[in-house]
PDB file of N, CA and C in Angstrom:
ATOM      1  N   UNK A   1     -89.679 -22.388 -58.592  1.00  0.00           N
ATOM      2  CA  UNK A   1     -88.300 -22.839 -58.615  1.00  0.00           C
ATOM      3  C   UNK A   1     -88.100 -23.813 -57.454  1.00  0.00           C
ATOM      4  N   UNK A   2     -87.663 -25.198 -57.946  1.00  0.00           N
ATOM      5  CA  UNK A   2     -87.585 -25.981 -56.748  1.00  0.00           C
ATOM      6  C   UNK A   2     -85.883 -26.052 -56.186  1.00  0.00           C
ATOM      7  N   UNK A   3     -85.766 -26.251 -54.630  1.00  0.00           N
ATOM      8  CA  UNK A   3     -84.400 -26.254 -54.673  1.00  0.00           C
ATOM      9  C   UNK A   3     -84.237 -27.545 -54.094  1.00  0.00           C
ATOM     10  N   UNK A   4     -82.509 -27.668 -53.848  1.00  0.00           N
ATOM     11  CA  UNK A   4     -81.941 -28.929 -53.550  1.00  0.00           C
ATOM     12  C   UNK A   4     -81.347 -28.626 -52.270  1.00  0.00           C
ATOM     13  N   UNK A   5     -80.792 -29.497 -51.609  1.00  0.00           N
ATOM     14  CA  UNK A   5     -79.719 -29.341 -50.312  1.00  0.00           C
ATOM     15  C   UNK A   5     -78.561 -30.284 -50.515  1.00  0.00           C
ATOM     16  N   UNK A   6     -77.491 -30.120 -49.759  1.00  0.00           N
ATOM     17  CA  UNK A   6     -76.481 -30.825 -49.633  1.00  0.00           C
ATOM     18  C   UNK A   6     -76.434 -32.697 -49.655  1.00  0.00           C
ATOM     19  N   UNK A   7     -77.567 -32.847 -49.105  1.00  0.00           N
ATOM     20  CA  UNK A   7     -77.556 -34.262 -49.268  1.00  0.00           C
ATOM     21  C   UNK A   7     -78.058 -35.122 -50.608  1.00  0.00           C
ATOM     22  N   UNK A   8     -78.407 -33.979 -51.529  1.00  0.00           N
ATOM     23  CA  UNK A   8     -78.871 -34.522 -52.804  1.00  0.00           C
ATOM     24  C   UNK A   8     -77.675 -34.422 -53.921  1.00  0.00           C
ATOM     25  N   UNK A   9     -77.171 -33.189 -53.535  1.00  0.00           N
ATOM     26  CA  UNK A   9     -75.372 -33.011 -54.599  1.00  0.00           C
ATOM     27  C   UNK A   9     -74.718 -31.986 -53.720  1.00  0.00           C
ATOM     28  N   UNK A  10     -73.593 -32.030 -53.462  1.00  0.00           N
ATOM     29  CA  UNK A  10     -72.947 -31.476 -52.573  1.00  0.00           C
ATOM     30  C   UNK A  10     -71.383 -30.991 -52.959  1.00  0.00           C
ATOM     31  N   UNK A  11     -71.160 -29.536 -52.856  1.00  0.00           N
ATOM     32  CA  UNK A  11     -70.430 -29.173 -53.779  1.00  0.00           C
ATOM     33  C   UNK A  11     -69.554 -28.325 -52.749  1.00  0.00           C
ATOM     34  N   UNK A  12     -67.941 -28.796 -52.587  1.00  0.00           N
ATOM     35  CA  UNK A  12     -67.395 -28.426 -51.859  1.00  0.00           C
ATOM     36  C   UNK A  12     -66.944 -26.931 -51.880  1.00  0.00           C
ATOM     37  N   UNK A  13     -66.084 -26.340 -50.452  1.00  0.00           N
ATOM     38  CA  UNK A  13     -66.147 -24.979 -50.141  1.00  0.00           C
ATOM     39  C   UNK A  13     -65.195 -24.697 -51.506  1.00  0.00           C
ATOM     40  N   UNK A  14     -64.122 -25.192 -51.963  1.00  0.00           N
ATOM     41  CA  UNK A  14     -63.242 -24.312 -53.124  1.00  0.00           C
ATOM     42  C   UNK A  14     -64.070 -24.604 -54.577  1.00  0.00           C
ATOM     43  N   UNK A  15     -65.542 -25.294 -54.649  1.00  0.00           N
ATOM     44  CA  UNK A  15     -66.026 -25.620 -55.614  1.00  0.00           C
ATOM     45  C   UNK A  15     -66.816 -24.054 -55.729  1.00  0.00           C
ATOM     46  N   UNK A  16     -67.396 -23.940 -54.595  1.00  0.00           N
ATOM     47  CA  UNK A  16     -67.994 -22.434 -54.469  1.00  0.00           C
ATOM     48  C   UNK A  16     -67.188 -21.577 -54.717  1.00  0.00           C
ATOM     49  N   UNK A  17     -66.127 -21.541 -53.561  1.00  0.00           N
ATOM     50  CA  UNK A  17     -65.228 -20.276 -54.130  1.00  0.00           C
ATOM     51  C   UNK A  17     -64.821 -20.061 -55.476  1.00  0.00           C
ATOM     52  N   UNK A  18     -64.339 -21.379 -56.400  1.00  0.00           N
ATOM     53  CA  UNK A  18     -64.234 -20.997 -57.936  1.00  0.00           C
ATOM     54  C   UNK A  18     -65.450 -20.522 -58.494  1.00  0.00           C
ATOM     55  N   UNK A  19     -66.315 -20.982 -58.539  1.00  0.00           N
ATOM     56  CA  UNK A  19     -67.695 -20.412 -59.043  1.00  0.00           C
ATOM     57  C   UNK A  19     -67.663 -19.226 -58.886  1.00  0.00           C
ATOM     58  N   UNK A  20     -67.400 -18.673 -57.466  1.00  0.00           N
ATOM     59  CA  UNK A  20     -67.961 -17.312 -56.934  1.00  0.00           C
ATOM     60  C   UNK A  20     -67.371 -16.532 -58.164  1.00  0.00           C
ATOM     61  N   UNK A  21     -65.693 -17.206 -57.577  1.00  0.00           N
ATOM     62  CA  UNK A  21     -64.487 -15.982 -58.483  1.00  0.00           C
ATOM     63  C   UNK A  21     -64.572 -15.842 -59.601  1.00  0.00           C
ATOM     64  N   UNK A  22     -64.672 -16.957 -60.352  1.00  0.00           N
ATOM     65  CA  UNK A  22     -65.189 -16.590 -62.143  1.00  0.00           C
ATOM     66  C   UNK A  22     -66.403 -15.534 -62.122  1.00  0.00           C
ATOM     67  N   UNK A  23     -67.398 -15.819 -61.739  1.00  0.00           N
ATOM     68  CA  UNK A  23     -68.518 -15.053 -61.538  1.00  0.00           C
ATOM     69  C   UNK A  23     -68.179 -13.614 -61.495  1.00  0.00           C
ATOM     70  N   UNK A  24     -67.341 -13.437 -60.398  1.00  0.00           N
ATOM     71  CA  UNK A  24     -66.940 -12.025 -60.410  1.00  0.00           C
ATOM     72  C   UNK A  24     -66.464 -11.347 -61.269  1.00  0.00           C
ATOM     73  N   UNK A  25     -65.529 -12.255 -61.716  1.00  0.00           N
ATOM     74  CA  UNK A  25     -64.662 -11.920 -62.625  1.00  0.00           C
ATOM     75  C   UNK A  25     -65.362 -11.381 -64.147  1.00  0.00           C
ATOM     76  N   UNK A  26     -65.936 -12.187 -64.731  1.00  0.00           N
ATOM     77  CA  UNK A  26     -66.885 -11.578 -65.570  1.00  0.00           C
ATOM     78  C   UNK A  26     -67.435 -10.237 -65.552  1.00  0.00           C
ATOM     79  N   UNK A  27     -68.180 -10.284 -63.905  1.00  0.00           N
ATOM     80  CA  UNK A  27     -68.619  -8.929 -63.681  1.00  0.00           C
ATOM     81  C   UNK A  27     -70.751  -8.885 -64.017  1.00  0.00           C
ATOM     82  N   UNK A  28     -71.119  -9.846 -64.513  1.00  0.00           N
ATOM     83  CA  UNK A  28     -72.617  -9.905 -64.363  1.00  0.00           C
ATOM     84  C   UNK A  28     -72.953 -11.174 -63.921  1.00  0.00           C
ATOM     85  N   UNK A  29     -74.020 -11.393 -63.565  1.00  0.00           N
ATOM     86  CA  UNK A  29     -74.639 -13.005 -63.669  1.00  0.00           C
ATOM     87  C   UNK A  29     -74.936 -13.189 -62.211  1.00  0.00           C
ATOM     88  N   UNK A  30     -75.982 -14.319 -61.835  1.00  0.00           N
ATOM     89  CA  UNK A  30     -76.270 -14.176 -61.115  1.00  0.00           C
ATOM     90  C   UNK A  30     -76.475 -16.010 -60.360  1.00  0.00           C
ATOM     91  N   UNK A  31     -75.488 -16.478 -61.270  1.00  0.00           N
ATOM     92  CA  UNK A  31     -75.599 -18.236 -60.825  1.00  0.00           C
ATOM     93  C   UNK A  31     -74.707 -18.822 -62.072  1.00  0.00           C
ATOM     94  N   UNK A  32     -74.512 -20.004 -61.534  1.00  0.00           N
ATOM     95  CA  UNK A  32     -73.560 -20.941 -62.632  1.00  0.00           C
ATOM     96  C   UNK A  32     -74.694 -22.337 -63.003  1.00  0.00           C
ATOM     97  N   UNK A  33     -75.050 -22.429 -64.106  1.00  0.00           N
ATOM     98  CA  UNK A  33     -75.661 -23.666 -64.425  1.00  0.00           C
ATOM     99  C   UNK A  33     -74.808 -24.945 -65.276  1.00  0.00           C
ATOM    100  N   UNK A  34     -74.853 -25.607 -63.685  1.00  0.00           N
ATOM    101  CA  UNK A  34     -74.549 -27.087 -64.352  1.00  0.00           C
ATOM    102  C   UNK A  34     -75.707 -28.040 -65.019  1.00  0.00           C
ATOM    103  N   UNK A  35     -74.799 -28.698 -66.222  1.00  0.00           N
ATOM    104  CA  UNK A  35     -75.814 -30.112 -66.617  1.00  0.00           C
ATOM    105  C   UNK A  35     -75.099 -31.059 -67.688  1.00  0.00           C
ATOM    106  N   UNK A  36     -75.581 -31.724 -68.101  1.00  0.00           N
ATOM    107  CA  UNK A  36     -74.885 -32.883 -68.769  1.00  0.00           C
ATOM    108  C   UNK A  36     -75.182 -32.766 -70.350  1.00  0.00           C
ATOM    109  N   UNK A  37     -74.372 -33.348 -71.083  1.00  0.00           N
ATOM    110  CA  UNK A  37     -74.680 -33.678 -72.867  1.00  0.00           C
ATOM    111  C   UNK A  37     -74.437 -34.979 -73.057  1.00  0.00           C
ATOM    112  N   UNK A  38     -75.072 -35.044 -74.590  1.00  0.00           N
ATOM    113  CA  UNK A  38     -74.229 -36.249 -74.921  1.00  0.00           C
ATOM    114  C   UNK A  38     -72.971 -35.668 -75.584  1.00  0.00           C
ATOM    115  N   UNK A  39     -72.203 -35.832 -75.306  1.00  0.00           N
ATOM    116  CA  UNK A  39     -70.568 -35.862 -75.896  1.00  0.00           C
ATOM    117  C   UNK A  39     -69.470 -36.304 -75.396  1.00  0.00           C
ATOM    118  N   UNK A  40     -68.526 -36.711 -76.179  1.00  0.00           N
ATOM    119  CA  UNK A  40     -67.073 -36.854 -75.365  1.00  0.00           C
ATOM    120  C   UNK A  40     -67.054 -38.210 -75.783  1.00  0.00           C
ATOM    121  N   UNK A  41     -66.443 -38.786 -75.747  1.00  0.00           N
ATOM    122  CA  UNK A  41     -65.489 -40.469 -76.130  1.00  0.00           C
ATOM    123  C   UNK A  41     -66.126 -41.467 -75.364  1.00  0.00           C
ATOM    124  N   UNK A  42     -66.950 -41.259 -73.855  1.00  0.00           N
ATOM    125  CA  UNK A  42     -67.457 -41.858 -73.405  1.00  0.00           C
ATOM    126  C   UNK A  42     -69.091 -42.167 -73.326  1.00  0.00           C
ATOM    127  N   UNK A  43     -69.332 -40.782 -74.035  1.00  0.00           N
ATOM    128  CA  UNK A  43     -70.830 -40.486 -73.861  1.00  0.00           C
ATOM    129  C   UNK A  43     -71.550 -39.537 -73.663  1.00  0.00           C
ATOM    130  N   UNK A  44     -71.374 -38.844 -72.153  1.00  0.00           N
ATOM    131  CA  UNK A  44     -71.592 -37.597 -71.913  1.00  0.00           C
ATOM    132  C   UNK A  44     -70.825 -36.736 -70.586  1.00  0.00           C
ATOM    133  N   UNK A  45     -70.551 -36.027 -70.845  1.00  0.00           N
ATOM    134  CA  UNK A  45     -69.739 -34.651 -70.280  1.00  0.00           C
ATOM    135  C   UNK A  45     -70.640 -33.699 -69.676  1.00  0.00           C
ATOM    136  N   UNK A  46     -70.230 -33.284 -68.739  1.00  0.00           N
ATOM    137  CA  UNK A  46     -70.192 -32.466 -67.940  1.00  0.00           C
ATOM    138  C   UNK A  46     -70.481 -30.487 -68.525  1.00  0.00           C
ATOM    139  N   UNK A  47     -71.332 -29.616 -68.488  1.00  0.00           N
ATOM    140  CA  UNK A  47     -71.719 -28.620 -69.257  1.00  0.00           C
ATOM    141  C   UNK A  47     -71.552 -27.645 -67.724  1.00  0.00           C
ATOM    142  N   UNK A  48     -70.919 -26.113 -67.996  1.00  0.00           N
ATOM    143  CA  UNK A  48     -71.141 -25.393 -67.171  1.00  0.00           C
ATOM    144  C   UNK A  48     -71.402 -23.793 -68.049  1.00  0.00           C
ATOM    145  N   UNK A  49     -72.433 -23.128 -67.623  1.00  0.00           N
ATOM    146  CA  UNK A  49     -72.656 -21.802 -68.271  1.00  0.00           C
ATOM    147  C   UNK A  49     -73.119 -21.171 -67.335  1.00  0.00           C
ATOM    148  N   UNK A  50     -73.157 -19.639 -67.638  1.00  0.00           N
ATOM    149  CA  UNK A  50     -73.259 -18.770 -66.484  1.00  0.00           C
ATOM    150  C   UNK A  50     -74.877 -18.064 -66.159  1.00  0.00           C
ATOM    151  N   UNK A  51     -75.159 -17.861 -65.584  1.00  0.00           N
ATOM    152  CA  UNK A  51     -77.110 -17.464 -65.537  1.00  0.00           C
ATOM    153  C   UNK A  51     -76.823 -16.384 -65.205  1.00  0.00           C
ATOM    154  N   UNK A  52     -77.594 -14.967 -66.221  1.00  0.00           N
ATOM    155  CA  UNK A  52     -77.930 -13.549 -66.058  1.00  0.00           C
ATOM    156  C   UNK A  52     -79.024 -13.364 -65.676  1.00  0.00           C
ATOM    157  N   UNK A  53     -80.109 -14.358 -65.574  1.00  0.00           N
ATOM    158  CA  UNK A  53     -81.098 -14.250 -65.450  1.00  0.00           C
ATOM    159  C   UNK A  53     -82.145 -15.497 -64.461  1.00  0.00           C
ATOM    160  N   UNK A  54     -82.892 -15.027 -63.506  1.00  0.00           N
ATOM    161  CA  UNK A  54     -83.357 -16.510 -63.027  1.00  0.00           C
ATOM    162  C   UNK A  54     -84.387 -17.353 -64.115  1.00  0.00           C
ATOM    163  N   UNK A  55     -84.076 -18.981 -63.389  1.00  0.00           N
ATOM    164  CA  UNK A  55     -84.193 -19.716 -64.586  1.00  0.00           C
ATOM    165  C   UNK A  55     -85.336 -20.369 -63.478  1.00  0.00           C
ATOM    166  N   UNK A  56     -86.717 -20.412 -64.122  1.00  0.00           N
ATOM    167  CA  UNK A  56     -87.732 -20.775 -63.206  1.00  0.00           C
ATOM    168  C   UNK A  56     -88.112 -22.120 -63.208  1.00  0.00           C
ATOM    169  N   UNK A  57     -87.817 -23.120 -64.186  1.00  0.00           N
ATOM    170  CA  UNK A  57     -88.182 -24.549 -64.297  1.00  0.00           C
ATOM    171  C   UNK A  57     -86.413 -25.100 -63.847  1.00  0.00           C
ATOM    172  N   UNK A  58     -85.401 -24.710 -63.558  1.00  0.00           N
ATOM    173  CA  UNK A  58     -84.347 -25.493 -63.184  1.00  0.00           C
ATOM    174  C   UNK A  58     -85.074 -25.600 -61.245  1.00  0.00           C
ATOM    175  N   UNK A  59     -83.649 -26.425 -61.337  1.00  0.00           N
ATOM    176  CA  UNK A  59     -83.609 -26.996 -59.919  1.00  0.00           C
ATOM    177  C   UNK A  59     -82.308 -25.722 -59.276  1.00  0.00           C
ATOM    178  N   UNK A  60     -82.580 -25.090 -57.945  1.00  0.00           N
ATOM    179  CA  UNK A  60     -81.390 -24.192 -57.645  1.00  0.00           C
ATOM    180  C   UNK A  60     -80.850 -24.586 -56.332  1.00  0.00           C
ATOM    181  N   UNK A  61     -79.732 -24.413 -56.140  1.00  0.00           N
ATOM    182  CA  UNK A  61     -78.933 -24.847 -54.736  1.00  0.00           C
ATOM    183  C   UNK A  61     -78.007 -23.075 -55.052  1.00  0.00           C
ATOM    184  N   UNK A  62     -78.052 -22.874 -53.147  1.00  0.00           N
ATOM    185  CA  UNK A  62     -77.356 -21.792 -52.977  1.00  0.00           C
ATOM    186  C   UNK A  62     -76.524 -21.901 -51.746  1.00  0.00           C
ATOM    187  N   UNK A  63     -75.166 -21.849 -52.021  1.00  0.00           N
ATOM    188  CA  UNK A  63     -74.334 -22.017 -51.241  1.00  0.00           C
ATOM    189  C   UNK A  63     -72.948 -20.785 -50.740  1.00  0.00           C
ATOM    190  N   UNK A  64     -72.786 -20.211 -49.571  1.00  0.00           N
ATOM    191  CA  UNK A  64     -72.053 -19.037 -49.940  1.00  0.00           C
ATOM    192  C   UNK A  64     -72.357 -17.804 -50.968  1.00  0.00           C
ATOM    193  N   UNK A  65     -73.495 -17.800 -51.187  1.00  0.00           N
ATOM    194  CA  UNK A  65     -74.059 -16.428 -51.917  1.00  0.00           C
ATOM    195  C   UNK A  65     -74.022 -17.191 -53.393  1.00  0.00           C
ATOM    196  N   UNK A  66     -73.661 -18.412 -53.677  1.00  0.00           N
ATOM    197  CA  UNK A  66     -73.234 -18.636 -54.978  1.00  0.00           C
ATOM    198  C   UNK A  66     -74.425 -19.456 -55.360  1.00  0.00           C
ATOM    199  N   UNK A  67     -74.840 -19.397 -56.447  1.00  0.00           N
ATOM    200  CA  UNK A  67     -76.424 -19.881 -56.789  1.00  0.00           C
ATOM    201  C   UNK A  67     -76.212 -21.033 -57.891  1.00  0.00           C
ATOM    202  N   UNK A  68     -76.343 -22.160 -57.949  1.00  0.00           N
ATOM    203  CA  UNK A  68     -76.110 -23.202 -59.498  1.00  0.00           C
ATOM    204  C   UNK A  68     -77.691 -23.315 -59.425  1.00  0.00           C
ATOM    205  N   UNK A  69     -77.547 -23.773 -61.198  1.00  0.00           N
ATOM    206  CA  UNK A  69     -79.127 -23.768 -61.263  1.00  0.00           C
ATOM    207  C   UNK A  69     -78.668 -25.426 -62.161  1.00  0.00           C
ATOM    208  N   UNK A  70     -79.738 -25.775 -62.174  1.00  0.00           N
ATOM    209  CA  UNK A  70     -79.489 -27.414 -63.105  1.00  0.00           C
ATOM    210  C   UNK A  70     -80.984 -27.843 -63.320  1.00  0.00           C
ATOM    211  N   UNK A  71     -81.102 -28.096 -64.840  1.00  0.00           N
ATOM    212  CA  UNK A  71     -82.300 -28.680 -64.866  1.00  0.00           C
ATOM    213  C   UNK A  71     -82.634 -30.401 -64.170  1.00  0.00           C
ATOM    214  N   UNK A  72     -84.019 -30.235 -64.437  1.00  0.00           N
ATOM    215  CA  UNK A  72     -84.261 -31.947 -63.816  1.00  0.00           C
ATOM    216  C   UNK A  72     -83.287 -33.119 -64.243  1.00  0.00           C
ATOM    217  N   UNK A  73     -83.412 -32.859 -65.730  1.00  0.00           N
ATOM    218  CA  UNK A  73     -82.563 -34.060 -66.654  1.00  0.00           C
ATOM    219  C   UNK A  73     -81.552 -34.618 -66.197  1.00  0.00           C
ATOM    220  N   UNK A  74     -80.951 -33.419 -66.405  1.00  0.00           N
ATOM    221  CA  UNK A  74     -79.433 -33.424 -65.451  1.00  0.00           C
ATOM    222  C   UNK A  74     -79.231 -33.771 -64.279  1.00  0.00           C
ATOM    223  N   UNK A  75     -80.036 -33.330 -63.813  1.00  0.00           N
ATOM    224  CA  UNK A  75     -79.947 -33.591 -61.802  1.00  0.00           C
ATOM    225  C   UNK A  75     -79.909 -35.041 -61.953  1.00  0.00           C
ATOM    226  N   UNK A  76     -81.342 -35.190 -62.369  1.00  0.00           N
ATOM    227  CA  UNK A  76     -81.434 -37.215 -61.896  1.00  0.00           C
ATOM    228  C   UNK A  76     -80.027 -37.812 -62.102  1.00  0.00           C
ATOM    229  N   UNK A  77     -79.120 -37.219 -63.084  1.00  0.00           N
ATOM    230  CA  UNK A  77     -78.009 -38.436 -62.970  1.00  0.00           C
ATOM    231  C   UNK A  77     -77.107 -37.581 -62.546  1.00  0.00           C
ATOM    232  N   UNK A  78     -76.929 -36.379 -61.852  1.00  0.00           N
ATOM    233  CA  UNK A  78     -75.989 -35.789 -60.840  1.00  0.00           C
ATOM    234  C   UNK A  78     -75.996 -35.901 -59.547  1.00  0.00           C
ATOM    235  N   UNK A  79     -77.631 -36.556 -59.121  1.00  0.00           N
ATOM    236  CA  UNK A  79     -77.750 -36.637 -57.839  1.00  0.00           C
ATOM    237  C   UNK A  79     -76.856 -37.742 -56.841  1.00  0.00           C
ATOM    238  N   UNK A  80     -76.411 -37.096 -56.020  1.00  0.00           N
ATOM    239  CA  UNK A  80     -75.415 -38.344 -54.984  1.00  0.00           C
ATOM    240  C   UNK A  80     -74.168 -37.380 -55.622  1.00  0.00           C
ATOM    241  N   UNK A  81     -73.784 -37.000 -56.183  1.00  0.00           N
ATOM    242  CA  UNK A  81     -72.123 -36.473 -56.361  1.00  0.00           C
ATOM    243  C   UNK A  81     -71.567 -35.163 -55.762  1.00  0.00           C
ATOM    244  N   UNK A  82     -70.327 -35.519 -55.745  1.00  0.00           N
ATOM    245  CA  UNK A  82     -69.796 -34.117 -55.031  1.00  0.00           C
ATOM    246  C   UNK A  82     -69.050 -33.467 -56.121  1.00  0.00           C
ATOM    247  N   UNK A  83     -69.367 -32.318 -55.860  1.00  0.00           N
ATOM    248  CA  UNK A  83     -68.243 -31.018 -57.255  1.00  0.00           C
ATOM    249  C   UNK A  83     -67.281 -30.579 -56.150  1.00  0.00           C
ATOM    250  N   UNK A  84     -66.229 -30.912 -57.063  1.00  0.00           N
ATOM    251  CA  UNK A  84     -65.039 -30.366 -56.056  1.00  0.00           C
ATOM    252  C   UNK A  84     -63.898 -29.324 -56.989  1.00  0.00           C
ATOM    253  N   UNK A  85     -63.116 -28.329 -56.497  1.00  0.00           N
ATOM    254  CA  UNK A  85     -62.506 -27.779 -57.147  1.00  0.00           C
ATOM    255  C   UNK A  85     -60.998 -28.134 -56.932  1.00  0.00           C
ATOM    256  N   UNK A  86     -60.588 -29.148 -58.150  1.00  0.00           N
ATOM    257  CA  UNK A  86     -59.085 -29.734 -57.633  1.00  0.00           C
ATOM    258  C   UNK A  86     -57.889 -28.925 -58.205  1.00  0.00           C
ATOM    259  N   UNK A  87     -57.055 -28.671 -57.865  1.00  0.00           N
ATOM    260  CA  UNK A  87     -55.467 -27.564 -57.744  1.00  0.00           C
ATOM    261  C   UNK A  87     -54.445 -28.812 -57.753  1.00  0.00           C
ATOM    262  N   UNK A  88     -54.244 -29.580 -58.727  1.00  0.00           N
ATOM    263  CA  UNK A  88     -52.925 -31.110 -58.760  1.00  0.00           C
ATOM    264  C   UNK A  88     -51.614 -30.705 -59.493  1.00  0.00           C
ATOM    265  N   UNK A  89     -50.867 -29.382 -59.373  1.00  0.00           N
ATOM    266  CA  UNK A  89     -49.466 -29.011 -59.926  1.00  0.00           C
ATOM    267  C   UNK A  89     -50.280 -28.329 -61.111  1.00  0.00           C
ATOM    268  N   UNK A  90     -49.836 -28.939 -62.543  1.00  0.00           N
ATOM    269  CA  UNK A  90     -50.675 -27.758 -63.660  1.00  0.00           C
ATOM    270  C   UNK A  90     -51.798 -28.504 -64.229  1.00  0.00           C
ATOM    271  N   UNK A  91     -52.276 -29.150 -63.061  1.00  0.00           N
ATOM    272  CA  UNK A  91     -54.027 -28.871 -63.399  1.00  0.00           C
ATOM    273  C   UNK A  91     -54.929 -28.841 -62.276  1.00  0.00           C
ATOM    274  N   UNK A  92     -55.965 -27.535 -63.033  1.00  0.00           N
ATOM    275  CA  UNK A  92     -56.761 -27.220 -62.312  1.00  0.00           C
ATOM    276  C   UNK A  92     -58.040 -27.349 -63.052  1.00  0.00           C
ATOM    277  N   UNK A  93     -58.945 -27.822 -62.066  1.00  0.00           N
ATOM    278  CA  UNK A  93     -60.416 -27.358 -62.724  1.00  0.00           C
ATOM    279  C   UNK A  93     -61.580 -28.300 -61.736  1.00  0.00           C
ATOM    280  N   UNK A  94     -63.060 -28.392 -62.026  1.00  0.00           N
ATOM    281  CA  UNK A  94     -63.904 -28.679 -61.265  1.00  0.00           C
ATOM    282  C   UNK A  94     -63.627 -30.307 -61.728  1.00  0.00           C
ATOM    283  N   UNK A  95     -63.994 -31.116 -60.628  1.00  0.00           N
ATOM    284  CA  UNK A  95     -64.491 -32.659 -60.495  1.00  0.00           C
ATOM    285  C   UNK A  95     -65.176 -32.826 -60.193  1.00  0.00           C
ATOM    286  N   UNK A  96     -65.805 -33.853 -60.695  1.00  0.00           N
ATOM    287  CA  UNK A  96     -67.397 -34.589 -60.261  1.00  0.00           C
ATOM    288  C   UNK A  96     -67.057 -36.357 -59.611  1.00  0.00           C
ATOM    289  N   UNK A  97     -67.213 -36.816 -58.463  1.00  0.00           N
ATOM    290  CA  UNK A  97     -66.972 -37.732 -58.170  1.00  0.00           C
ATOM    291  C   UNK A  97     -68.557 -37.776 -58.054  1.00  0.00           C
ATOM    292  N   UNK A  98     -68.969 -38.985 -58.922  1.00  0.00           N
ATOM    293  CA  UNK A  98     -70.644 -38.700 -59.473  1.00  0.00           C
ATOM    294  C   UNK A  98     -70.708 -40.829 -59.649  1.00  0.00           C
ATOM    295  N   UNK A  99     -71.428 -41.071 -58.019  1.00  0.00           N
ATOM    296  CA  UNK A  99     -71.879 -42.914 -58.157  1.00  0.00           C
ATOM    297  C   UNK A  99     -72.864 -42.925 -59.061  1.00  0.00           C
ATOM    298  N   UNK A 100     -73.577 -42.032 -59.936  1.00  0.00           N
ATOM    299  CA  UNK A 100     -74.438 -42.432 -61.280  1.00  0.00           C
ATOM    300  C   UNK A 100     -72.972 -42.903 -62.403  1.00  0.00           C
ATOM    301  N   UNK A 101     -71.797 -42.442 -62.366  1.00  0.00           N
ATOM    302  CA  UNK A 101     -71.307 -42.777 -63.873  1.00  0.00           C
ATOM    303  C   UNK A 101     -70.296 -44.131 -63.270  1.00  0.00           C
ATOM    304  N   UNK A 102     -70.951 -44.505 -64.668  1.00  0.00           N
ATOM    305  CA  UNK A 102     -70.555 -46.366 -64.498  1.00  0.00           C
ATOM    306  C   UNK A 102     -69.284 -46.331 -64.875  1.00  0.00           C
ATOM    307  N   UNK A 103     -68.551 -45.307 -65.658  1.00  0.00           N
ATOM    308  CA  UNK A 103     -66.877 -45.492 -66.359  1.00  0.00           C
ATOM    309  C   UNK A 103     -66.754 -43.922 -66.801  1.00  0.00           C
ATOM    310  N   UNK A 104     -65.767 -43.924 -66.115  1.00  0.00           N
ATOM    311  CA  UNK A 104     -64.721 -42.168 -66.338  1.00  0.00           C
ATOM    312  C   UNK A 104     -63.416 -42.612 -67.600  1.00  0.00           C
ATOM    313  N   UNK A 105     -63.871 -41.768 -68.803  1.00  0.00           N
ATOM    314  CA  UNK A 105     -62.881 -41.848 -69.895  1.00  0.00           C
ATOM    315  C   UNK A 105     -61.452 -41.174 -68.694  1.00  0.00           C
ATOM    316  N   UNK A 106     -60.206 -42.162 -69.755  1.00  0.00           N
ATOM    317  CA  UNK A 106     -59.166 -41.441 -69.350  1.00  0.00           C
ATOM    318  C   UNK A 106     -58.542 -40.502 -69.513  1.00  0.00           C
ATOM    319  N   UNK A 107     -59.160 -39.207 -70.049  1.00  0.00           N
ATOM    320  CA  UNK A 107     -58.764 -38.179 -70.018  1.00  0.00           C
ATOM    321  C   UNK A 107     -59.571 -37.558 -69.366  1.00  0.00           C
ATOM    322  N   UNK A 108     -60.564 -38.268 -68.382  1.00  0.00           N
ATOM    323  CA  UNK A 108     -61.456 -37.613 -67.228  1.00  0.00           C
ATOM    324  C   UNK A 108     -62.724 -36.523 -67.335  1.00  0.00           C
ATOM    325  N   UNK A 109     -63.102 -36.097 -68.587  1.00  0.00           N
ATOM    326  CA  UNK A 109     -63.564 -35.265 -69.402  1.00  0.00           C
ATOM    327  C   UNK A 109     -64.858 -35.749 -69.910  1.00  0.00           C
ATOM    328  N   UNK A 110     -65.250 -37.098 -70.108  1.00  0.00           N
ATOM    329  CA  UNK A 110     -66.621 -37.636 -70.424  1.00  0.00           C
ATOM    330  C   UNK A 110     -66.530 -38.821 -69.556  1.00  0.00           C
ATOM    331  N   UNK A 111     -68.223 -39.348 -69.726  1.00  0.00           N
ATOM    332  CA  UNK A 111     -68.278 -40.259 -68.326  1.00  0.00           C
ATOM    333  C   UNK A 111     -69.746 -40.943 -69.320  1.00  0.00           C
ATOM    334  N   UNK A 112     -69.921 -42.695 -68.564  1.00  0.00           N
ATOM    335  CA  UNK A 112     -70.574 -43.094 -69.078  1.00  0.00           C
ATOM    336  C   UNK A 112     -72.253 -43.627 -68.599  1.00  0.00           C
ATOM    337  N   UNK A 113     -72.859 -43.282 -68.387  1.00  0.00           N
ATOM    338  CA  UNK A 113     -73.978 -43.671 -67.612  1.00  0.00           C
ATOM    339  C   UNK A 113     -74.899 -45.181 -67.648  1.00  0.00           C
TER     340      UNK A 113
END
């Protein structure tokens, strides 16, 4: 299992804390895996699912006890971005301010590489 550090994707303190808290909340699992698809209006979107199990060919970063796992694919065009967890009146949810995507659809939800 290879890992990453902060200077390769860097994922702020309320990005962890949401992770953590869903995590808990569920009640099993043992990491959150990010990665990318093709979908969405622009191209491809953003994928998050939960890991019960360790995943031995992803890439893992552990931050605050909180573990993301992401395969290679994904990484190469996540690398350089920050995950942030934004709170803007009634919306909430994770952001990717990510210098791989060349154009953010305007409903912020797919991105174009």
């Amino acid at each position: 299992m290879e890992t990453f550090n902060s200077t390769d994707l860097n994922f702020s303190d309320s990005a962890i804390e949401h992770f953590s808290k869903v995590l808990k909340e569920r009640g099993k699992g043992i990491g959150i895996r990010l990665g990318i698809k093709e979908a969405g209006c622009s191209g491809y979107e953003y994928t998050f699912d939960f890991v019960d199990d360790i995943i031995d060919d992803f890439i893992t970063y552990e931050k605050g006890g909180c573990k993301i796992f992401i395969d290679s694919n994904s990484f190469s065009f996540l690398k350089g971005s920050m995950v942030d967890y934004v709170d803007e009146g009634l919306n909430q949810g994770i952001k990717f301010i990510n210098p791989n995507a060349k154009a953010v659809c305007g409903c912020g939800e797919s991105f174009t590489l």
